[in-house]
Protein backbone atom coordinates (compact mmCIF):
# COMPACT_ATOMS: atom_id res chain seq x y z
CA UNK A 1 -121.47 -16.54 -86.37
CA UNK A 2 -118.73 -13.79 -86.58
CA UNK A 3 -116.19 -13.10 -83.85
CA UNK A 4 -118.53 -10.19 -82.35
CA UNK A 5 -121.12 -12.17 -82.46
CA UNK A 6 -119.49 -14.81 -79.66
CA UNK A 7 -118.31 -11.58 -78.22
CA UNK A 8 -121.54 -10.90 -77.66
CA UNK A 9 -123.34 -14.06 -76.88
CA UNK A 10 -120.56 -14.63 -74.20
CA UNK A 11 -120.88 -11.48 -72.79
CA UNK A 12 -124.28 -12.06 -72.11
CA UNK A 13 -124.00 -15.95 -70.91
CA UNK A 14 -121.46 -13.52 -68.67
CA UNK A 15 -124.03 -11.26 -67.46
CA UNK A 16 -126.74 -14.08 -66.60
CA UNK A 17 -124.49 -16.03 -64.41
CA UNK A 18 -123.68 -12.66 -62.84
CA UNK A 19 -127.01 -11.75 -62.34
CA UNK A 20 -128.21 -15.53 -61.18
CA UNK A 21 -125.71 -15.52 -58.57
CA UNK A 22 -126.12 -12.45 -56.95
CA UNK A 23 -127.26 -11.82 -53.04
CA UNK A 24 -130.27 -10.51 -54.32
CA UNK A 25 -131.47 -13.16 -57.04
CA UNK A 26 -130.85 -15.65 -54.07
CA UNK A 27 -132.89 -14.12 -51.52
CA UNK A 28 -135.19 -13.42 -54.03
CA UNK A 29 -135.48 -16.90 -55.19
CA UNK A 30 -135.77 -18.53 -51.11
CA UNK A 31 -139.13 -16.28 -50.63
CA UNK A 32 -140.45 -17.96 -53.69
CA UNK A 33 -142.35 -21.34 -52.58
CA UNK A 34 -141.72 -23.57 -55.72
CA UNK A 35 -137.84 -22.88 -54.57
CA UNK A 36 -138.70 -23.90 -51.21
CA UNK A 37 -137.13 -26.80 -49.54
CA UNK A 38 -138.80 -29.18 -47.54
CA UNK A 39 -136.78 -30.75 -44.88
CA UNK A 40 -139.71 -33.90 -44.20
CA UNK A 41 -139.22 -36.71 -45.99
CA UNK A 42 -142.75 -38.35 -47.68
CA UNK A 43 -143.90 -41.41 -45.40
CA UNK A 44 -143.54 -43.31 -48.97
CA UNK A 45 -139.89 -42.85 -48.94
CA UNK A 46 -139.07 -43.51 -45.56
CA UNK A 47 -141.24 -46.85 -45.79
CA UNK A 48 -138.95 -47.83 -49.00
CA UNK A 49 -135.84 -46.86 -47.09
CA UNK A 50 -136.81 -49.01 -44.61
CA UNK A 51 -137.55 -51.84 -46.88
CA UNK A 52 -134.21 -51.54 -48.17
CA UNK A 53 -132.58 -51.41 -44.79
CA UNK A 54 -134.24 -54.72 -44.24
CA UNK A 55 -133.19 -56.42 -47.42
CA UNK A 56 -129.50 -55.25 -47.00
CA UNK A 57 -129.32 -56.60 -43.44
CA UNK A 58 -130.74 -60.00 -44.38
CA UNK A 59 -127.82 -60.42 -47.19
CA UNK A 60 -125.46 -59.06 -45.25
CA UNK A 61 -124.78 -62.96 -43.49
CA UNK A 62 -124.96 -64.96 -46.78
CA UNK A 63 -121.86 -65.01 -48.72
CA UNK A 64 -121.92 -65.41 -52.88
C-alpha cells in the first residue's frame, strides 16, 4: 500500500468514527429496537444469581 493509500484509508477510518459518534447517529441508533436496552433482568438470571448468593454465603464460614 503506498503512503496515499494509508492517507486515505485513515482518513476514512477518520470519517466513520466521526460520523458513528455524532448526536445524530446516536439518537438515531436509541429509536432503533435491536439497540434497545432492557433494564429487566430474565427470571433465569436472577434465579442463578441467587444460587450463587447462596453458595458464596455457605463458604463464607469454612476456612481452606
Amino acid at each position: 500500500m503506498s503512503g496515499n493509500e494509508n492517507d486515505d484509508v485513515n482518513s476514512l477510518r477518520q470519517e466513520i468514527r466521526k460520523q458513528f459518534g455524532s448526536a445524530a447517529t446516536t439518537r438515531f441508533v436509541r429509536n432503533i429496537p435491536a439497540f434497545r436496552v432492557d433494564n429487566a433482568m430474565p427470571e433465569r438470571f436472577t434465579n442463578l444469581l441467587a444460587e450463587l448468593d447462596r453458595t458464596e454465603a455457605g463458604k463464607s464460614g469454612h476456612s481452606d
